[in-house]
Protein backbone atom coordinates (compact mmCIF):
# COMPACT_ATOMS: atom_id res chain seq x y z
CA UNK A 1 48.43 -20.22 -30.87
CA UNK A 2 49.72 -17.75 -33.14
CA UNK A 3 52.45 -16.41 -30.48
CA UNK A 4 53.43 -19.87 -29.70
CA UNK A 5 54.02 -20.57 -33.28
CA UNK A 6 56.11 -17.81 -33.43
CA UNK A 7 58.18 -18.28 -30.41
CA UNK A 8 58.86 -21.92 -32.46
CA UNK A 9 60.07 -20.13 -35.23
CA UNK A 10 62.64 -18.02 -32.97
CA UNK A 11 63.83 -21.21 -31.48
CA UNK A 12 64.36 -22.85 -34.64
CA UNK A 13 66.11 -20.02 -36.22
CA UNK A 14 68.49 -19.74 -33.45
CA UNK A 15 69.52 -23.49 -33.74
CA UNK A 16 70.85 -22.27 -37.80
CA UNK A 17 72.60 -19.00 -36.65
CA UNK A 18 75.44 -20.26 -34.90
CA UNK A 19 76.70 -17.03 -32.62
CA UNK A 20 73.85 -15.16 -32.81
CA UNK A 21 71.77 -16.00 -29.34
CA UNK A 22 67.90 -15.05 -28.88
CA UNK A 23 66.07 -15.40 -25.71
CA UNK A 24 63.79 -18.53 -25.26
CA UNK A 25 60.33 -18.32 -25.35
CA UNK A 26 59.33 -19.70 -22.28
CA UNK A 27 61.65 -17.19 -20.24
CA UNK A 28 60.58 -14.01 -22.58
CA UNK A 29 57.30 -12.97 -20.72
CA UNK A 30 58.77 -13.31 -17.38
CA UNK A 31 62.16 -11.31 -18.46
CA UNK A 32 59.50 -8.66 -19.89
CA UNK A 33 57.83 -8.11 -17.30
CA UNK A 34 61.39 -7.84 -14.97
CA UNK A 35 62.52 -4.93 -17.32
CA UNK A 36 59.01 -3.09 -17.45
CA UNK A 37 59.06 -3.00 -13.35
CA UNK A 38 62.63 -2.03 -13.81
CA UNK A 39 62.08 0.88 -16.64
CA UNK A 40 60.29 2.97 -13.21
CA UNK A 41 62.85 3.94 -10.87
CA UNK A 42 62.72 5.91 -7.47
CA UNK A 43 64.38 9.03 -7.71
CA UNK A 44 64.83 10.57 -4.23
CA UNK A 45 64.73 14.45 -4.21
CA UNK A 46 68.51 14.28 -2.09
CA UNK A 47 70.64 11.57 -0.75
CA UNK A 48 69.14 12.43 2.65
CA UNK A 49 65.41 13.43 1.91
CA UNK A 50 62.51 11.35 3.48
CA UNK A 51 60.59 12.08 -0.25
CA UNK A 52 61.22 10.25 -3.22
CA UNK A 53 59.30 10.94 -6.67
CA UNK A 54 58.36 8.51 -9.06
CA UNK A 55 59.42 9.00 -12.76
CA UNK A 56 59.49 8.04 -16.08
CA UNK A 57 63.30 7.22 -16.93
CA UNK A 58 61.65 7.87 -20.33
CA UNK A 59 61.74 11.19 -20.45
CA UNK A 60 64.89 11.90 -19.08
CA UNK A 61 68.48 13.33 -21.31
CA UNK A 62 70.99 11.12 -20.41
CA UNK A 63 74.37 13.08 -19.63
CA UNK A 64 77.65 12.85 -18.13
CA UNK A 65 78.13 11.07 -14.93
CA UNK A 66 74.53 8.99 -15.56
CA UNK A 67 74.79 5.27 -14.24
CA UNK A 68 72.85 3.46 -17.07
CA UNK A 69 72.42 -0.30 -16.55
CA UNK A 70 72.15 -2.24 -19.89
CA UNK A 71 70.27 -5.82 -20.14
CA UNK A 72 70.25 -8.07 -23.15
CA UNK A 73 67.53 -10.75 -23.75
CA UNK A 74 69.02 -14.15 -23.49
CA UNK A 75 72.65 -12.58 -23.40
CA UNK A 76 73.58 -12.01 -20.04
CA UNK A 77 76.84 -12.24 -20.06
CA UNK A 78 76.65 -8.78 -22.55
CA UNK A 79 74.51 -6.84 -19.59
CA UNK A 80 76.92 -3.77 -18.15
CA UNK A 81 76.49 -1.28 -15.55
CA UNK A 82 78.14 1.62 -17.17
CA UNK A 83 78.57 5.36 -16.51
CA UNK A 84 78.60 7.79 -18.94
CA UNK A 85 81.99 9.85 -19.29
CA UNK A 86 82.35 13.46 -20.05
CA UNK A 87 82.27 13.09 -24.03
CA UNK A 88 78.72 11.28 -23.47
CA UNK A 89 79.92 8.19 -24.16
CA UNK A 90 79.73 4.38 -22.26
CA UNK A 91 82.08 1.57 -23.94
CA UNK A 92 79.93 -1.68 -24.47
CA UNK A 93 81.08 -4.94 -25.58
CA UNK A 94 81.57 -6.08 -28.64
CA UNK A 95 80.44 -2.49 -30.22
CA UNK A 96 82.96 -0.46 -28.37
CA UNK A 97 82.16 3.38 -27.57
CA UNK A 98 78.50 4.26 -27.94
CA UNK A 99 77.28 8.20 -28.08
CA UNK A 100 74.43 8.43 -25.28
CA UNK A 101 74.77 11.65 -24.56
CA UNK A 102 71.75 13.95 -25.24
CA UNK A 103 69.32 10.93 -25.69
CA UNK A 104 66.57 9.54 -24.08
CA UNK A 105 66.67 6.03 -23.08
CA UNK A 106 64.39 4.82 -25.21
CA UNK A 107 66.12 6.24 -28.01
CA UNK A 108 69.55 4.85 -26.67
CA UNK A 109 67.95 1.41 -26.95
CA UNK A 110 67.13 2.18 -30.57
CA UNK A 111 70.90 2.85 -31.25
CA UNK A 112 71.88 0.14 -29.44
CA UNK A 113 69.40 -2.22 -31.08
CA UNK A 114 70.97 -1.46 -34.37
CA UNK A 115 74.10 -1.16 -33.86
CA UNK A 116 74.09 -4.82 -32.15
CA UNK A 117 72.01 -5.98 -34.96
CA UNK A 118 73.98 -4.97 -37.76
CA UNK A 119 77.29 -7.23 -37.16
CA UNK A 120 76.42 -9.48 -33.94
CA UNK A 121 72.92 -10.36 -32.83
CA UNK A 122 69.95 -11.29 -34.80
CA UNK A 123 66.99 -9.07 -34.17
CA UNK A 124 68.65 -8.20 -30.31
CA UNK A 125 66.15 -7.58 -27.38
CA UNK A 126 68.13 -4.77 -25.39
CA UNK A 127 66.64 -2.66 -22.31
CA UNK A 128 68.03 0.50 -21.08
CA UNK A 129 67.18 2.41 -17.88
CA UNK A 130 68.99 5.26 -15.50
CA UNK A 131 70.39 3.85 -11.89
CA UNK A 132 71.49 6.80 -10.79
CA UNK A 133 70.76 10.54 -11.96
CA UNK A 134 73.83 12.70 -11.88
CA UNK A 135 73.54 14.79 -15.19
CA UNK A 136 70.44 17.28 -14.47
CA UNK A 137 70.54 19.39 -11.39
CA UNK A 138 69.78 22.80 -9.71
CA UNK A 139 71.22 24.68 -7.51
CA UNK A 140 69.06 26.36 -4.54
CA UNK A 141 70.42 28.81 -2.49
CA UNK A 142 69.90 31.51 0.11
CA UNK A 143 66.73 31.48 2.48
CA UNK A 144 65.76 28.25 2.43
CA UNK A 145 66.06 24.93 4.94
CA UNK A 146 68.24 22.85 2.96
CA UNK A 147 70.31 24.56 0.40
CA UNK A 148 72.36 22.75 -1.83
CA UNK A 149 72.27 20.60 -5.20
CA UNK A 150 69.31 18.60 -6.31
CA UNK A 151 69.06 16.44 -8.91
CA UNK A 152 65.98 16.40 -10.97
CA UNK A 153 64.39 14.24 -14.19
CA UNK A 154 63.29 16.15 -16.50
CA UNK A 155 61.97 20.04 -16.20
CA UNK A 156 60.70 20.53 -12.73
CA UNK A 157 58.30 23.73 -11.36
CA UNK A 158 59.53 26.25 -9.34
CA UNK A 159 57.02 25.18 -5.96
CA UNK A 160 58.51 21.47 -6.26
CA UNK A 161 62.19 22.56 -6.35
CA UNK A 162 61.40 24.79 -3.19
CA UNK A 163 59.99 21.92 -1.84
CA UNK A 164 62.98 19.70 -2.30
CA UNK A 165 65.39 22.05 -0.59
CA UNK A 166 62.45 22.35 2.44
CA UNK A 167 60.70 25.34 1.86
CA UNK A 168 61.29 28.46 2.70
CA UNK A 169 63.63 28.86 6.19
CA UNK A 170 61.59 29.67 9.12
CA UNK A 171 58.17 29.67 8.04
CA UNK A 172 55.34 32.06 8.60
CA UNK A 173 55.75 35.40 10.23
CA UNK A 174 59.11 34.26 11.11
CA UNK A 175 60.39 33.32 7.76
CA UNK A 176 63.50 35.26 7.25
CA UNK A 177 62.93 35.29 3.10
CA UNK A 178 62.62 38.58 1.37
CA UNK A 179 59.62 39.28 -1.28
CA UNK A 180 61.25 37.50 -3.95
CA UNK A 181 63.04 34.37 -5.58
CA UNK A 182 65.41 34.37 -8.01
CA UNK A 183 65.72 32.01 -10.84
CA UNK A 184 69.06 32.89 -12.27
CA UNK A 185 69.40 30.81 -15.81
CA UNK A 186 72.64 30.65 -17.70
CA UNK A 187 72.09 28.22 -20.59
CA UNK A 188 70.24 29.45 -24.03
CA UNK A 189 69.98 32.96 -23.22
CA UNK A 190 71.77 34.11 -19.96
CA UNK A 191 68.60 35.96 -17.97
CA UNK A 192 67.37 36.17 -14.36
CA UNK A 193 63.36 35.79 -13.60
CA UNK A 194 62.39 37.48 -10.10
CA UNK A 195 59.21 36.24 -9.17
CA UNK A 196 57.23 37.82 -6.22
CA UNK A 197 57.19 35.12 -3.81
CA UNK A 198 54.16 35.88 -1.72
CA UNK A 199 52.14 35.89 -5.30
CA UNK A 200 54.41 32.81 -5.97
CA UNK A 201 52.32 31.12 -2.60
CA UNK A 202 49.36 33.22 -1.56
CA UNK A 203 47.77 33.52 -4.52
CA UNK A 204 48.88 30.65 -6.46
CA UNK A 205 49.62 32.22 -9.61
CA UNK A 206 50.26 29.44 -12.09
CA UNK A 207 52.09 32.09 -14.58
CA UNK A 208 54.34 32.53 -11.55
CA UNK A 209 55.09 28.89 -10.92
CA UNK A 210 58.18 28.74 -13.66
CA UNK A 211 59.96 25.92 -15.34
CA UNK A 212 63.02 24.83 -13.60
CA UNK A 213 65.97 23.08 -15.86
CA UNK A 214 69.09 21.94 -15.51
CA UNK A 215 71.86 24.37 -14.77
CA UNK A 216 69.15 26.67 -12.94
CA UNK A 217 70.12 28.34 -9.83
CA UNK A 218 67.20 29.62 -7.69
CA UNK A 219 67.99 32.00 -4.99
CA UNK A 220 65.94 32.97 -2.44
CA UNK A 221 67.17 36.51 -0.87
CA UNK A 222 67.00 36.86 3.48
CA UNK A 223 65.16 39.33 3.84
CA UNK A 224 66.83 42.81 4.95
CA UNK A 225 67.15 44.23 8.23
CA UNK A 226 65.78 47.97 9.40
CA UNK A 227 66.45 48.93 13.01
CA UNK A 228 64.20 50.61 15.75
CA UNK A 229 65.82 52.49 18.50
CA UNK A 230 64.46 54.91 20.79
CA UNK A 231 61.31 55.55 22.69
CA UNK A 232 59.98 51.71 22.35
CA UNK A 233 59.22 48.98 24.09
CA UNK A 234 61.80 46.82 22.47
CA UNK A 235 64.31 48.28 20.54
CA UNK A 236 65.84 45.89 17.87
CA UNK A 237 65.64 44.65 14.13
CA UNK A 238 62.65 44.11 11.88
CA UNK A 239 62.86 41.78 9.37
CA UNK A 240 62.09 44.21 5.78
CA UNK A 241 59.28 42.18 3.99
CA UNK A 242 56.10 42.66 2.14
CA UNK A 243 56.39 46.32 2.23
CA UNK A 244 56.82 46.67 5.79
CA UNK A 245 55.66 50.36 6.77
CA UNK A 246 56.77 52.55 9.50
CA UNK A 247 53.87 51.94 11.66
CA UNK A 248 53.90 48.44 11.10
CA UNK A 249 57.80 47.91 12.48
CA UNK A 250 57.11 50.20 15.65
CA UNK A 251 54.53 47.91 16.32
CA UNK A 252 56.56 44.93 16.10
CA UNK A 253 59.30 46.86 18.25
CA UNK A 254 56.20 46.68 20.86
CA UNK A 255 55.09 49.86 20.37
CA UNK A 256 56.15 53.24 20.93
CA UNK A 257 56.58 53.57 25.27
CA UNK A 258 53.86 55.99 26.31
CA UNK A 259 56.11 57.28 29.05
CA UNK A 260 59.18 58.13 27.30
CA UNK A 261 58.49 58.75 23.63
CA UNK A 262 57.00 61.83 21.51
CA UNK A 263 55.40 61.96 18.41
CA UNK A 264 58.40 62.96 16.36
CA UNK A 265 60.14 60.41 14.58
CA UNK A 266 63.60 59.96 12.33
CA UNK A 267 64.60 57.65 9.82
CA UNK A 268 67.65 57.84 8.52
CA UNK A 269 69.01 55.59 5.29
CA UNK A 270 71.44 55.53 2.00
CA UNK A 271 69.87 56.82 -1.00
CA UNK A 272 70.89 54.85 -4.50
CA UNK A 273 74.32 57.02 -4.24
CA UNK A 274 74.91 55.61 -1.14
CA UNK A 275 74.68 59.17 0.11
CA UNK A 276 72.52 59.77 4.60
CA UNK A 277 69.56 61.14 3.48
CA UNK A 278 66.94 61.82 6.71
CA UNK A 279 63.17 61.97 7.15
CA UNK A 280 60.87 63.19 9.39
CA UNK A 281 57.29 61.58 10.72
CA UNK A 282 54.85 62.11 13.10
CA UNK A 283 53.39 59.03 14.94
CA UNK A 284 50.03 60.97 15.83
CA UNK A 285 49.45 62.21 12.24
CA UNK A 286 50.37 58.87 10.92
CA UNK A 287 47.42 56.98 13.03
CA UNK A 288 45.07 59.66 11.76
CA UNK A 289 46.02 59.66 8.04
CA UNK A 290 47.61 62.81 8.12
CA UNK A 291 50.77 61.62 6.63
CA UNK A 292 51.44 58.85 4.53
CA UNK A 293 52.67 55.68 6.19
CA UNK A 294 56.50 55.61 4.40
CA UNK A 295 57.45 51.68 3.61
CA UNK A 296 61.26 51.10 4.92
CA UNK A 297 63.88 49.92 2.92
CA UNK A 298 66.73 47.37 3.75
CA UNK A 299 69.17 48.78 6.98
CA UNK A 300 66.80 51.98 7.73
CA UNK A 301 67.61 53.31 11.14
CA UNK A 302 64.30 54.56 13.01
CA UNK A 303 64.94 56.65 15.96
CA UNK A 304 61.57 57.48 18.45
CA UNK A 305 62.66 60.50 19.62
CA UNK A 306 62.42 60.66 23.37
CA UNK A 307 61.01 63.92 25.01
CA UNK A 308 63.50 65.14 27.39
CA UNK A 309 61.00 66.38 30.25
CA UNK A 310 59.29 62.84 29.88
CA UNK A 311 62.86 61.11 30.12
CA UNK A 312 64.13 63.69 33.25
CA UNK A 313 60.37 62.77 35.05
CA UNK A 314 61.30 59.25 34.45
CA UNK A 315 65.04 59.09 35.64
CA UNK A 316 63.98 61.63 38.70
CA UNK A 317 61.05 58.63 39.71
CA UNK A 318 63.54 55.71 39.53
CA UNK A 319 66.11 57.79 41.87
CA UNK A 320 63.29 58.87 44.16
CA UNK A 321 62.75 56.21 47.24
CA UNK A 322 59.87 54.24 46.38
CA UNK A 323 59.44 55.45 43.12
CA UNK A 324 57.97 52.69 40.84
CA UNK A 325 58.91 53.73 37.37
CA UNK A 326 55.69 55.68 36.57
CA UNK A 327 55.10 59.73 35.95
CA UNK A 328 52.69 59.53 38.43
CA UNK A 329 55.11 58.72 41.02
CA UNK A 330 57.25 61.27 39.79
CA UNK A 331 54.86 64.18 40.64
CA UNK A 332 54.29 62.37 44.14
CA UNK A 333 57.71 63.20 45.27
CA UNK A 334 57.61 66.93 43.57
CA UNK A 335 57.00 69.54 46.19
């Protein structure tokens, strides 16, 4: 009863005030309710992702290039779809230019709410809400599926930006990220963060899941190449990851070939003076944990030396009729 009463007194006020217009009570729940649905928005992670994330408009700084749509109660003909300009400012009617920069919406309603209420509505009903995000956005780059810009409302975590851009490219053992991600941040004070990334996933390390903002750029590094020639049974390039050991890229080279290879092996790289610097290993004493297992760096070259009587057994077999590639054919055709 109390409600009704007072929707009356609106009613009857408006009838005395001449220009200024309020909304009419029968029409004020329904037009409520219309701008609460409309105050949540979906906000999809790209133009082209399948995901979308619901928000709270609420929370978000309005900035340049925003599409803000503005509704009045019982004033329709003031509503505007407007986008803010690079000063942070929309033009509105009757009030003019209106700083939004900076603000939330629910503060820009505020403003706007006084502002109309001073010199042209009595006690104005005004609703504010983002229709299309333009002002906060990261950058992701490097190693992942879908690089590119993304906008986001609001300070994001490092996991859920990866996941916007697709994760990390070519997952699993194939993945061709390094060990890291870098969050390079240029607003406030200029830093970079490099976060071990299989802590980042493997372990779940919440003090390792970081606070993305606007203006971040996170970089995910390929991972680096070293190269395995030689005495192997597939001579190529290993992907440098997770502090990928000698041992561990001849076996991913297929192995050392029993038939032409030694134990002897070289590995030649820059040092940090970009100066050939060479070391020597032993495959046998490896295995046995006679030597340590040296981790390779980014464009090592590892040679399996071949042993030339194995190699000149080998050659003399494949030249020999009927010889079938093995040693022991070899010493069939010896005399």
């Amino acid at each position: 009863m109390k409600t009704a009463n007072f929707f009356k007194m609106l009613t009857v006020l408006a009838a005395g005030c001449g220009a200024a217009v309020l909304f009419q009570p029968q029409s004020a729940p329904a037009q409520m309710a219309r701008m609460q649905q409309a105050s949540l928005q979906t906000f999809p992670a790209t133009s082209t992702s399948s995901q979308s994330f619901r928000v709270n408009p609420n929370d978000y700084i309005v900035g340049s290039e925003d599409l803000l749509e503005v509704q009045f109660f019982g004033q329709e003909d003031l509503n505007r779809q407007v986008r803010v300009d690079g000063e942070g400012e929309v033009t509105l009617p009757l009030v003019g230019a209106v700083k939004v920069g900076g603000c939330t919406p629910k503060a820009i309603e505020k403003n706007l709410m006084a502002a109309y209420g001073a010199r042209y509505l009595r006690d104005p009903q005004i609703s504010l809400y983002v229709k299309e995000y333009r002002h906060q956005r990261v950058s992701v780059t490097g190693a992942v599926d879908k690089p590119g810009y993304y906008e986001i409302i609001g300070p994001r975590k490092l996991l859920e930006v990866l996941a916007m851009a697709g994760g990390l490219q070519d997952k699993g053992a194939s993945s061709k990220a390094g060990d890291v991600v870098q969050v390079i941040r240029e607003h406030g004070d200029p830093h970079t963060l490099i976060i071990d990334l299989k802590s980042l996933q493997a372990k779940a390390d919440p003090g390792l899941n970081v606070t993305i903002h606007s203006g971040d750029v996170v970089h995910v590094p390929f991972a680096g190449n070293a190269y395995v020639l030689g005495g192997v049974r597939a001579p190529g390039c290993v992907a440098v990851r997770d502090n990928l050991t000698l041992s561990q890229a001849l076996a991913e080279a297929g192995g050392a070939d029993p038939v032409l290879s030694n134990n002897q092996i070289t590995i030649m790289r820059l040092d940090e003076n970009r100066n050939p610097l060479t070391i020597t290993a032993h495959l046998n004493k490896i295995l046995s944990r006679k030597e340590p297992d040296i981790t390779l760096k980014d464009n090592d070259v590892v040679v399996v030396n071949v042993s030339s009587f194995k190699r000149g057994l080998y050659v003399f077999n494949k030249l020999m009729p009927g010889g079938n590639g093995s040693i022991s054919g070899a010493y069939r055709f010896a005399p």
